[in-house]
N, C-alpha and C. Protein backbone atom coordinates (compact mmCIF):
# COMPACT_ATOMS: atom_id res chain seq x y z
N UNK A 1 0.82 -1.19 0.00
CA UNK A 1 0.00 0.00 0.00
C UNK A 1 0.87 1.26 0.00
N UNK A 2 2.05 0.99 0.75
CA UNK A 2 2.88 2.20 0.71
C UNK A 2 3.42 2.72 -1.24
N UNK A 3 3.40 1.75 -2.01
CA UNK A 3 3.85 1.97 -2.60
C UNK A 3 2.46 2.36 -3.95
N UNK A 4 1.52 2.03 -3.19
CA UNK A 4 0.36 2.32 -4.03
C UNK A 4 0.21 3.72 -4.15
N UNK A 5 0.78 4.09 -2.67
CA UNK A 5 0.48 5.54 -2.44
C UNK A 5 1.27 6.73 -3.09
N UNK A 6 2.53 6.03 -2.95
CA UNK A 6 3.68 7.02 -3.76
C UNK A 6 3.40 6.54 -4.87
N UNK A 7 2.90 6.29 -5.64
CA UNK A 7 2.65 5.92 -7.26
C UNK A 7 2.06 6.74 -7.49
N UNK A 8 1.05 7.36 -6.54
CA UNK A 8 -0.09 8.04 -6.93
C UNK A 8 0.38 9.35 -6.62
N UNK A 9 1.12 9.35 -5.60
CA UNK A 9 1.68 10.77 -5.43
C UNK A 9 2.51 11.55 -7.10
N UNK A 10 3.16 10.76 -7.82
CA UNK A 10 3.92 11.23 -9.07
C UNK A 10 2.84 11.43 -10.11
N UNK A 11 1.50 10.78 -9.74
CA UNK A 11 0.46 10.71 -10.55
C UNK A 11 0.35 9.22 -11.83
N UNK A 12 0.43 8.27 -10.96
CA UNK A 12 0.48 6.76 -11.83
C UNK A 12 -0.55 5.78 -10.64
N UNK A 13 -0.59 4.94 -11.30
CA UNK A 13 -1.87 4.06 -10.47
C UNK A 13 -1.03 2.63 -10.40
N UNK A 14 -1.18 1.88 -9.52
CA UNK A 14 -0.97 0.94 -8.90
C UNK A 14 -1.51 -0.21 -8.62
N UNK A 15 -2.87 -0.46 -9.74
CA UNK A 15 -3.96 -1.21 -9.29
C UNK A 15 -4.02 -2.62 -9.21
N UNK A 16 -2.54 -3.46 -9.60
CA UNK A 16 -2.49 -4.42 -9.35
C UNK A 16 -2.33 -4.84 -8.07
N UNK A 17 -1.74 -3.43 -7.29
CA UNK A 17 -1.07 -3.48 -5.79
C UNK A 17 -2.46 -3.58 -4.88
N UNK A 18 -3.62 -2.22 -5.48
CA UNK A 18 -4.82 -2.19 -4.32
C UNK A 18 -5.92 -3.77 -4.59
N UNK A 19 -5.43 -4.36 -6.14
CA UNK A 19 -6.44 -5.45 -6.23
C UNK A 19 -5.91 -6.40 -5.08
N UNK A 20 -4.48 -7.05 -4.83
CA UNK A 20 -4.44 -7.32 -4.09
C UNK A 20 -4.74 -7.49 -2.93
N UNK A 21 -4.91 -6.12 -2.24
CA UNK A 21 -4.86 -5.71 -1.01
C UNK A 21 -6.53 -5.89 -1.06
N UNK A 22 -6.98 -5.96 -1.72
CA UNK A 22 -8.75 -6.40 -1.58
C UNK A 22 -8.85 -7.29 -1.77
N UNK A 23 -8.53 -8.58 -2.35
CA UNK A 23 -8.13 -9.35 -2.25
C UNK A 23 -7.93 -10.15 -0.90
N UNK A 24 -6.57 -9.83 -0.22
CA UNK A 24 -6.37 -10.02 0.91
C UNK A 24 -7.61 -9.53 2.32
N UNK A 25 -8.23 -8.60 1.96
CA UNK A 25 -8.79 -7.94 2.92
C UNK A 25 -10.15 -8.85 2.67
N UNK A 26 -10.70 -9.40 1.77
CA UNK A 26 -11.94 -10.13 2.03
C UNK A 26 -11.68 -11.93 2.21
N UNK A 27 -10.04 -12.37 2.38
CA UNK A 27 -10.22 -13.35 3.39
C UNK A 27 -10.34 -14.01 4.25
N UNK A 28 -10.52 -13.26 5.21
CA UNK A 28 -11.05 -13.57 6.46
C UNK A 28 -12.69 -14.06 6.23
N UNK A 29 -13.58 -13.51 5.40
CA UNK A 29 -15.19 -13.46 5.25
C UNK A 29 -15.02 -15.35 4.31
N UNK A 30 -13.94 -15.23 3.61
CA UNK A 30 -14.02 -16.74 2.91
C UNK A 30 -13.49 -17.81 3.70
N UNK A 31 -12.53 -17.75 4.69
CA UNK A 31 -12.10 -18.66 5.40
C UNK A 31 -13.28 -18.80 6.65
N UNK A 32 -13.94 -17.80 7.09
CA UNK A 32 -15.01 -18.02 7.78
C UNK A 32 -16.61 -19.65 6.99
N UNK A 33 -16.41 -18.86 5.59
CA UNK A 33 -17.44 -19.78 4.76
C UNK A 33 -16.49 -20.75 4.78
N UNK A 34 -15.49 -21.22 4.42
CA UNK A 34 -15.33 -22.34 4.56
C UNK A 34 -15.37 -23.12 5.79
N UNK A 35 -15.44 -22.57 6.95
CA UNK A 35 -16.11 -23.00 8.48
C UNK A 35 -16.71 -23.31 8.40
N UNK A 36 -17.63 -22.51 7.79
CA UNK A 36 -19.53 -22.82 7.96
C UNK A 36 -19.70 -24.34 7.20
N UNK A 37 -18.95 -24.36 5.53
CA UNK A 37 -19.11 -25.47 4.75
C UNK A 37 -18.66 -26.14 5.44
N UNK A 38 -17.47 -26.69 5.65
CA UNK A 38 -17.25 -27.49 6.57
C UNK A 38 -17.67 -28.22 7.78
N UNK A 39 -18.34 -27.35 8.77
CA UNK A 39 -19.46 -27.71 9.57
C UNK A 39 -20.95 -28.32 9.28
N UNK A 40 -20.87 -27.44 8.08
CA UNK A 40 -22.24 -27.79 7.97
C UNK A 40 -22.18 -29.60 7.19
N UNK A 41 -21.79 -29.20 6.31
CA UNK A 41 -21.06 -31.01 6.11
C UNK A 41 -20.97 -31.80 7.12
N UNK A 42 -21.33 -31.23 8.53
CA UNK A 42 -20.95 -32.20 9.53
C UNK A 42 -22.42 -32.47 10.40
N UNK A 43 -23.89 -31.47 9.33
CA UNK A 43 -24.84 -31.49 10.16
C UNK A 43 -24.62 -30.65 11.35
N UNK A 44 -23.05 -29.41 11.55
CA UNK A 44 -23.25 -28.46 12.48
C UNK A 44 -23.33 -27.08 11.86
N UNK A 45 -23.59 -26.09 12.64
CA UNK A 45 -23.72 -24.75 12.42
C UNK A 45 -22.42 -24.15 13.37
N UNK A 46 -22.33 -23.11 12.60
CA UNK A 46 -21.08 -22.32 13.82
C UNK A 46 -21.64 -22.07 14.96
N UNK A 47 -22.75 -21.72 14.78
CA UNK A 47 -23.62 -21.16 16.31
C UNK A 47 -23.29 -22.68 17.36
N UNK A 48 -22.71 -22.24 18.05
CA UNK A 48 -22.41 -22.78 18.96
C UNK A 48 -21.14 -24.04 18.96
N UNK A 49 -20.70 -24.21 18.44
CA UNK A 49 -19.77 -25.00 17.72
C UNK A 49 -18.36 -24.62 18.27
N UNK A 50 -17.48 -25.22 18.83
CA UNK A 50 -15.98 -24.50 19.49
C UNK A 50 -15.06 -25.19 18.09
N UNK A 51 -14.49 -23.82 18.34
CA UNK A 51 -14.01 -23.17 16.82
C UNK A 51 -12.27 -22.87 17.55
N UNK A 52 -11.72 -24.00 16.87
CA UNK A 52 -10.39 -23.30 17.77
C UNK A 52 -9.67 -22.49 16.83
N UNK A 53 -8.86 -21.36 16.69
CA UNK A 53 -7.98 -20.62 15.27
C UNK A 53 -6.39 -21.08 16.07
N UNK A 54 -5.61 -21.62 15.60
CA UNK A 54 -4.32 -21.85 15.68
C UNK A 54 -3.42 -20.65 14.52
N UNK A 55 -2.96 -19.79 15.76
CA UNK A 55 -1.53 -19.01 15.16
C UNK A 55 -2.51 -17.89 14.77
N UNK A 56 -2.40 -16.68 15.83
CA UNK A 56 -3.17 -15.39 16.04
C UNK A 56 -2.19 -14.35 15.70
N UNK A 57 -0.85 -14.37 15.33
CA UNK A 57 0.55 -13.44 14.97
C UNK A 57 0.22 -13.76 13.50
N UNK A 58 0.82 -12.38 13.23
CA UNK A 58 0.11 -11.83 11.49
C UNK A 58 1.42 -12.53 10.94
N UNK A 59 2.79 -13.28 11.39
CA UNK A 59 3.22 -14.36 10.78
C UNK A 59 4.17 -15.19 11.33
N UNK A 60 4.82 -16.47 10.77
CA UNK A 60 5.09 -17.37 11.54
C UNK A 60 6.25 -16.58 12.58
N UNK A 61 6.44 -17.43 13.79
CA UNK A 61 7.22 -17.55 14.93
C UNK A 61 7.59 -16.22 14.91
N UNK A 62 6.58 -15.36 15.52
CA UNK A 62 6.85 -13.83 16.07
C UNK A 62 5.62 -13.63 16.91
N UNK A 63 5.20 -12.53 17.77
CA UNK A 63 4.87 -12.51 18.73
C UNK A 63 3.90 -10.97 18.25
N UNK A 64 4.31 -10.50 17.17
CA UNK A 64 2.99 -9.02 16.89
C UNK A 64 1.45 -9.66 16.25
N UNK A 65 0.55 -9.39 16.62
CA UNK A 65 -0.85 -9.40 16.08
C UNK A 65 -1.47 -8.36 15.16
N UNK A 66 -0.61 -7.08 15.22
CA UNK A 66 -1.57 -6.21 14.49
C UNK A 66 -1.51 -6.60 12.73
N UNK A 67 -2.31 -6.15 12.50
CA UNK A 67 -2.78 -6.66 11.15
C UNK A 67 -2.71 -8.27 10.65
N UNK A 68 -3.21 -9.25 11.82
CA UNK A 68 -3.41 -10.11 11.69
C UNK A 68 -4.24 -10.77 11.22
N UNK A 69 -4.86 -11.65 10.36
CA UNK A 69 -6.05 -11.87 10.15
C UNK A 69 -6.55 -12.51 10.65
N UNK A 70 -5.91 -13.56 11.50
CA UNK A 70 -6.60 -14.07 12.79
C UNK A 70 -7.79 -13.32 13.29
N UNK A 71 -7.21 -12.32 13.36
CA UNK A 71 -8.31 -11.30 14.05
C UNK A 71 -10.08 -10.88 13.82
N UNK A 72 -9.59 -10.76 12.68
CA UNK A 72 -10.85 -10.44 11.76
C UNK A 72 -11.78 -12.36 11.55
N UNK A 73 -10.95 -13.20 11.40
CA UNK A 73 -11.52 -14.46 11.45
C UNK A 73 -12.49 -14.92 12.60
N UNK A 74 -11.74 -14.44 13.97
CA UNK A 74 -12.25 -14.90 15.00
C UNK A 74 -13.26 -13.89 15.04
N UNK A 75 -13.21 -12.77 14.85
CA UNK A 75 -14.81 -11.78 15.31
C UNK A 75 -15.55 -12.27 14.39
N UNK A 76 -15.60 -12.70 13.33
CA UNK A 76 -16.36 -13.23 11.85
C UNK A 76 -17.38 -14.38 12.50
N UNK A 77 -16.13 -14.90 13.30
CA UNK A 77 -16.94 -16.73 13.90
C UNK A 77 -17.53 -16.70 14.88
N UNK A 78 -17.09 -15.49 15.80
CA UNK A 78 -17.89 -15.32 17.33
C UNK A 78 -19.02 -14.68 16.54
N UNK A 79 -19.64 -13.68 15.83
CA UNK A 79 -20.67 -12.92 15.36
C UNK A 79 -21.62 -13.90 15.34
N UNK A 80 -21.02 -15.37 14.67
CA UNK A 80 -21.84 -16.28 14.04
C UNK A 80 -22.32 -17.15 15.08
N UNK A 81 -21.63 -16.52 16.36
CA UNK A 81 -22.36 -17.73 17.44
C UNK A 81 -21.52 -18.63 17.79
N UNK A 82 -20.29 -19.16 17.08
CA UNK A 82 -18.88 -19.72 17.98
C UNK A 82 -18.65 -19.72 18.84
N UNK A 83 -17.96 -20.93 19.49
CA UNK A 83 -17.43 -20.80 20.66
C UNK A 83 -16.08 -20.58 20.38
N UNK A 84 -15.25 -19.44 20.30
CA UNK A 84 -13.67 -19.25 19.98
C UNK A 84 -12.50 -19.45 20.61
N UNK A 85 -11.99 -20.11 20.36
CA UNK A 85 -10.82 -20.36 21.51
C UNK A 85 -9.61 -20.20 20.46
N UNK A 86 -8.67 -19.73 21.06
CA UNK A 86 -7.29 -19.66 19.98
C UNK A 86 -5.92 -20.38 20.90
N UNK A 87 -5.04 -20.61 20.03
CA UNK A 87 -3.60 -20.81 20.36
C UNK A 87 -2.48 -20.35 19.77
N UNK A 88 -1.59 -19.69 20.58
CA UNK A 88 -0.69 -19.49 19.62
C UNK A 88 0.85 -19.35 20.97
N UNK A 89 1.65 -19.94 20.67
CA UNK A 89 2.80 -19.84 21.62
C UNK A 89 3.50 -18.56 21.97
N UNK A 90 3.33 -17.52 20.86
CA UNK A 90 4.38 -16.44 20.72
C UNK A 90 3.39 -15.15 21.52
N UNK A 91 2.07 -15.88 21.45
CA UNK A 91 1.02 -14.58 21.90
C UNK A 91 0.78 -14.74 23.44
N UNK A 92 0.30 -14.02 24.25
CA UNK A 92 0.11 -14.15 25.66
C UNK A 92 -1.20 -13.57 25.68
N UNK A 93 -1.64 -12.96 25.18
CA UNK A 93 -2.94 -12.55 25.16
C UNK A 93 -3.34 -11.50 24.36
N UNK A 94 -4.68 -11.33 24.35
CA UNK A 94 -5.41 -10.47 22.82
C UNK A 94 -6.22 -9.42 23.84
N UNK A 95 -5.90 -8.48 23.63
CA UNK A 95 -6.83 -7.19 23.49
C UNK A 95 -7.83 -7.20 23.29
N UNK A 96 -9.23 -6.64 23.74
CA UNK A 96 -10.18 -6.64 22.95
C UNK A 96 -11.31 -8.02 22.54
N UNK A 97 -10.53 -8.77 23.03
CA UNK A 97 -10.77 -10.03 22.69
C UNK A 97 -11.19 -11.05 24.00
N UNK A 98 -11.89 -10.72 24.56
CA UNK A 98 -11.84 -11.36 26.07
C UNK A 98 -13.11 -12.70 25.78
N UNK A 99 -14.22 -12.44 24.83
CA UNK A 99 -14.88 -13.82 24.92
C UNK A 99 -14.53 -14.60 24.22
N UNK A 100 -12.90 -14.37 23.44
CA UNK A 100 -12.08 -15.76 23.08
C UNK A 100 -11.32 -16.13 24.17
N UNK A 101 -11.35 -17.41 24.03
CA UNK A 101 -10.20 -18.05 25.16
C UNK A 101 -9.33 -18.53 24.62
N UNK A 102 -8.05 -18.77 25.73
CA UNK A 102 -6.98 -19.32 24.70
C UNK A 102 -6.74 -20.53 25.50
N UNK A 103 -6.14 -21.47 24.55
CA UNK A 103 -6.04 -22.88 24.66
C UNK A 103 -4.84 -22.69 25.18
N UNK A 104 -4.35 -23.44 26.49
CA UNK A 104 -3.22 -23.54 27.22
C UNK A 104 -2.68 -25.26 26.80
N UNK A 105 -3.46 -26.14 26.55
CA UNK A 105 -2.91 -27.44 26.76
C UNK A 105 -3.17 -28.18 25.10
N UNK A 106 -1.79 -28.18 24.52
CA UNK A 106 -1.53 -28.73 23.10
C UNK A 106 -1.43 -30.06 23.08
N UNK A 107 -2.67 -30.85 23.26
CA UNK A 107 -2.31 -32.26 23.40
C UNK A 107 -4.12 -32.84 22.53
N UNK A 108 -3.95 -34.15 22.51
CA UNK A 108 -5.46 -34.35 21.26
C UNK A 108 -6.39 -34.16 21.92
N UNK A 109 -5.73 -34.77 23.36
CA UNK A 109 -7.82 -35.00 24.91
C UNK A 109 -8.06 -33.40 24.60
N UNK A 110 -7.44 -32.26 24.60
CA UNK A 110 -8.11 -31.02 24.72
C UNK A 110 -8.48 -30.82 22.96
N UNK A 111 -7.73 -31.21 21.99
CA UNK A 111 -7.76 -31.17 20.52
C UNK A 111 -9.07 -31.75 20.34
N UNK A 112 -9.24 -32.45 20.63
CA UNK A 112 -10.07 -33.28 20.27
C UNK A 112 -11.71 -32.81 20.83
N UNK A 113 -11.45 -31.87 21.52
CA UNK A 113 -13.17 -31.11 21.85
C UNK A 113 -13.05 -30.04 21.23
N UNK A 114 -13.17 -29.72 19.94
CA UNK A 114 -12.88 -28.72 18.99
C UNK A 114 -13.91 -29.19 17.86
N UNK A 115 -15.01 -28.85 17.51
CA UNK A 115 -15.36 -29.48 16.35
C UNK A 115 -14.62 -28.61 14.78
N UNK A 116 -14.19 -27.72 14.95
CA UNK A 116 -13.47 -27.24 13.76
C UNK A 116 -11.92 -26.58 14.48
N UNK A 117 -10.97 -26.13 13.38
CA UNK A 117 -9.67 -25.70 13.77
C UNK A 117 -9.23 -25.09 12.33
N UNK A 118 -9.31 -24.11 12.64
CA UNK A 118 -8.35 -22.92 11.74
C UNK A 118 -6.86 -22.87 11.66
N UNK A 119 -5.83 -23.13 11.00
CA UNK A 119 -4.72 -22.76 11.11
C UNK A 119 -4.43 -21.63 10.38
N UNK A 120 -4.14 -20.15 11.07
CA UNK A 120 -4.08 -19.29 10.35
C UNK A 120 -2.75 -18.90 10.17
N UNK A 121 -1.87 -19.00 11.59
CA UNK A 121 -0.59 -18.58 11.42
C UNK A 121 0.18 -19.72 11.78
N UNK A 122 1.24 -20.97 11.10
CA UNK A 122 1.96 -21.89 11.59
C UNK A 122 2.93 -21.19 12.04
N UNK A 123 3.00 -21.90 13.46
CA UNK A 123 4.33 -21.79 14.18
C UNK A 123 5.46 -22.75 14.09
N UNK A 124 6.92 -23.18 14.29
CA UNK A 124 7.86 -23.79 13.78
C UNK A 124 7.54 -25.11 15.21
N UNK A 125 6.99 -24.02 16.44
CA UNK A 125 6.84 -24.59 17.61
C UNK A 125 5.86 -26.11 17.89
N UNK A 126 4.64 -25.58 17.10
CA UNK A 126 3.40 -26.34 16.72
C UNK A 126 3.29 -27.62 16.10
N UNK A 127 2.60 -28.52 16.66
CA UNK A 127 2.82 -30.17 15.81
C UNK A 127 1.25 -29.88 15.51
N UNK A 128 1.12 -29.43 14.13
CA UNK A 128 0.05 -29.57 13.62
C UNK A 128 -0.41 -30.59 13.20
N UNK A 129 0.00 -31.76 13.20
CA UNK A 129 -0.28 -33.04 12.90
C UNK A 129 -1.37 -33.86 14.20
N UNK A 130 -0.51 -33.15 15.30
CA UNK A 130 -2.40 -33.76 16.46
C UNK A 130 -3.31 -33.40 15.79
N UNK A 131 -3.43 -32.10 15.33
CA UNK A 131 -4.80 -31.41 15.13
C UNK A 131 -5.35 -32.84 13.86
N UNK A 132 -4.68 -33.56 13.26
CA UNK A 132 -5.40 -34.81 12.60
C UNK A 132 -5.36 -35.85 13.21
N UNK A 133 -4.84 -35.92 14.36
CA UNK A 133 -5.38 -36.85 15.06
C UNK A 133 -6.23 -36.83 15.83
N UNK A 134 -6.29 -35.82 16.24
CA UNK A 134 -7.69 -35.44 17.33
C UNK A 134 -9.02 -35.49 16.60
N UNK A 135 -9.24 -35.32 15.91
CA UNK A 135 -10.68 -35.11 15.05
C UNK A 135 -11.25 -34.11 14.31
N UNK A 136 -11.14 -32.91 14.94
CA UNK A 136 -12.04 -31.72 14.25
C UNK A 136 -11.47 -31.69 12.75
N UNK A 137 -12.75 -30.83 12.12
CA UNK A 137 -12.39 -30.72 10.77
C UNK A 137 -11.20 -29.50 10.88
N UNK A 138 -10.51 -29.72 9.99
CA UNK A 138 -9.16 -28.54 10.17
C UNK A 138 -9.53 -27.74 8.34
N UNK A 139 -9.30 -26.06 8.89
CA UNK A 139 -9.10 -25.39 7.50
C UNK A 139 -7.75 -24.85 7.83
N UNK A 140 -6.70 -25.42 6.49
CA UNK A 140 -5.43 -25.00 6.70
C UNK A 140 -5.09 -24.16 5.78
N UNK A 141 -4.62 -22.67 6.58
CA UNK A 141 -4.83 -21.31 5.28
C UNK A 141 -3.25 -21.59 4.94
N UNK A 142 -2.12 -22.33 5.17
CA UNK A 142 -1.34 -21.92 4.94
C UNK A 142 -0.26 -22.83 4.13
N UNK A 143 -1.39 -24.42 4.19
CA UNK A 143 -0.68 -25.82 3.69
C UNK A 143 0.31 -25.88 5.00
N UNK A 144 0.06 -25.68 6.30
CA UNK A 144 0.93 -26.48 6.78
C UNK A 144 0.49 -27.81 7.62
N UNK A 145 -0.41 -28.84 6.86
CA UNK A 145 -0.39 -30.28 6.80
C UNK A 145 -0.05 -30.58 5.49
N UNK A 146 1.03 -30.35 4.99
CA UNK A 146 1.49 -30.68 3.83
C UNK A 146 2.06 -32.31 3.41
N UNK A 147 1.26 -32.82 2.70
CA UNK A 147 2.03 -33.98 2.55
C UNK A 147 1.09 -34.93 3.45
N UNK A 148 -0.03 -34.24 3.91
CA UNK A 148 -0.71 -35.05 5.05
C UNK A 148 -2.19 -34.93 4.18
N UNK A 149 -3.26 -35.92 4.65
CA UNK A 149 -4.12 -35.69 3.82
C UNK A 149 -5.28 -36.45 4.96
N UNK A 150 -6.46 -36.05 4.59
CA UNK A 150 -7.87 -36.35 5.72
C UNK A 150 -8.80 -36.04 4.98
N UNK A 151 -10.42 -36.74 5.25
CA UNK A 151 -11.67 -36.38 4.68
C UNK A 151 -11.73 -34.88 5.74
N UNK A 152 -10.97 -34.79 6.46
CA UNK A 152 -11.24 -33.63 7.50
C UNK A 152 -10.06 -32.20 7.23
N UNK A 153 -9.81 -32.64 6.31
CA UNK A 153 -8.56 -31.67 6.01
C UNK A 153 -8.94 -30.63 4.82
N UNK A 154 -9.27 -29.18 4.53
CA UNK A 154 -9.71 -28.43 3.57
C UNK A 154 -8.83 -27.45 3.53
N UNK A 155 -7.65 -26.84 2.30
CA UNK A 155 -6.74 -26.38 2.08
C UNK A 155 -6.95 -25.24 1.27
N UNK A 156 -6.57 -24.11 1.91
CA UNK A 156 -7.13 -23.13 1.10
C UNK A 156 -6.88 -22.89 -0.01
């Protein structure tokens, strides 16, 4: 965007840069639908449904949230009636964000009461591979079950 802007400042347009950036800015609303599809494939609705998002840092193994899309995902899913819970190792807690909870215990007995799981941001830390053993349907925005494959596995 910075550079959308100085383009425009010399008087030239940039519009491959802002398609992008719209682009980017309406996936959070599609990774949400693919929740819903996914659930609903399961005979559930988000309304009420615990919705875990794995990796709330806008990218891998760092510890900032702002302009994360985590963010925008999880208000998308709580709106819808979710139960939200997140994880992420590098984060200690969210702002703003108090009727998400965060998952303290990375193991399947807690994985495994999740009926869906978002991976938005992989961490290097993270064995995303419970999350297929535990059960819930998993949407992975980033391919990191790569090489891994499930009727429960949907890749963005």
């Amino acid at each position: 965007f910075y550079f959308s802007w100085k383009a425009k400042q010399v008087g030239m347009e940039a519009r491959f840069i802002e398609l992008a950036g719209q682009i980017n800015g309406s996936m959070p609303r599609h990774v949400v639908e693919l929740v819903a599809d996914a659930l609903n494939e399961q005979s559930r609705s988000v309304k009420g449904s615990r919705i875990l998002v794995v990796g709330v840092a806008y990218k891998p193994d760092i510890d900032d949230v702002r302009e994360s899309p985590a963010l925008d995902i999880m208000k998308l899913l709580n709106m819808r009636g979710g139960d939200i819970w997140w994880c992420d190792p590098h984060v200690d807690s969210l702002h703003d964000m108090d009727e998400m909870r965060k998952l303290d215990d990375w193991d399947t007995e807690s994985l495994g009461r999740f009926d869906a799981a978002v991976i938005v941001t992989p961490h290097d830390s993270v064995t995303h591979e419970m999350l297929l053993e535990s059960g819930p349907v998993i949407i992975d925005t980033w391919n990191a079950l790569k090489g891994h494959s499930s009727e429960k596995l949907i890749r963005l």
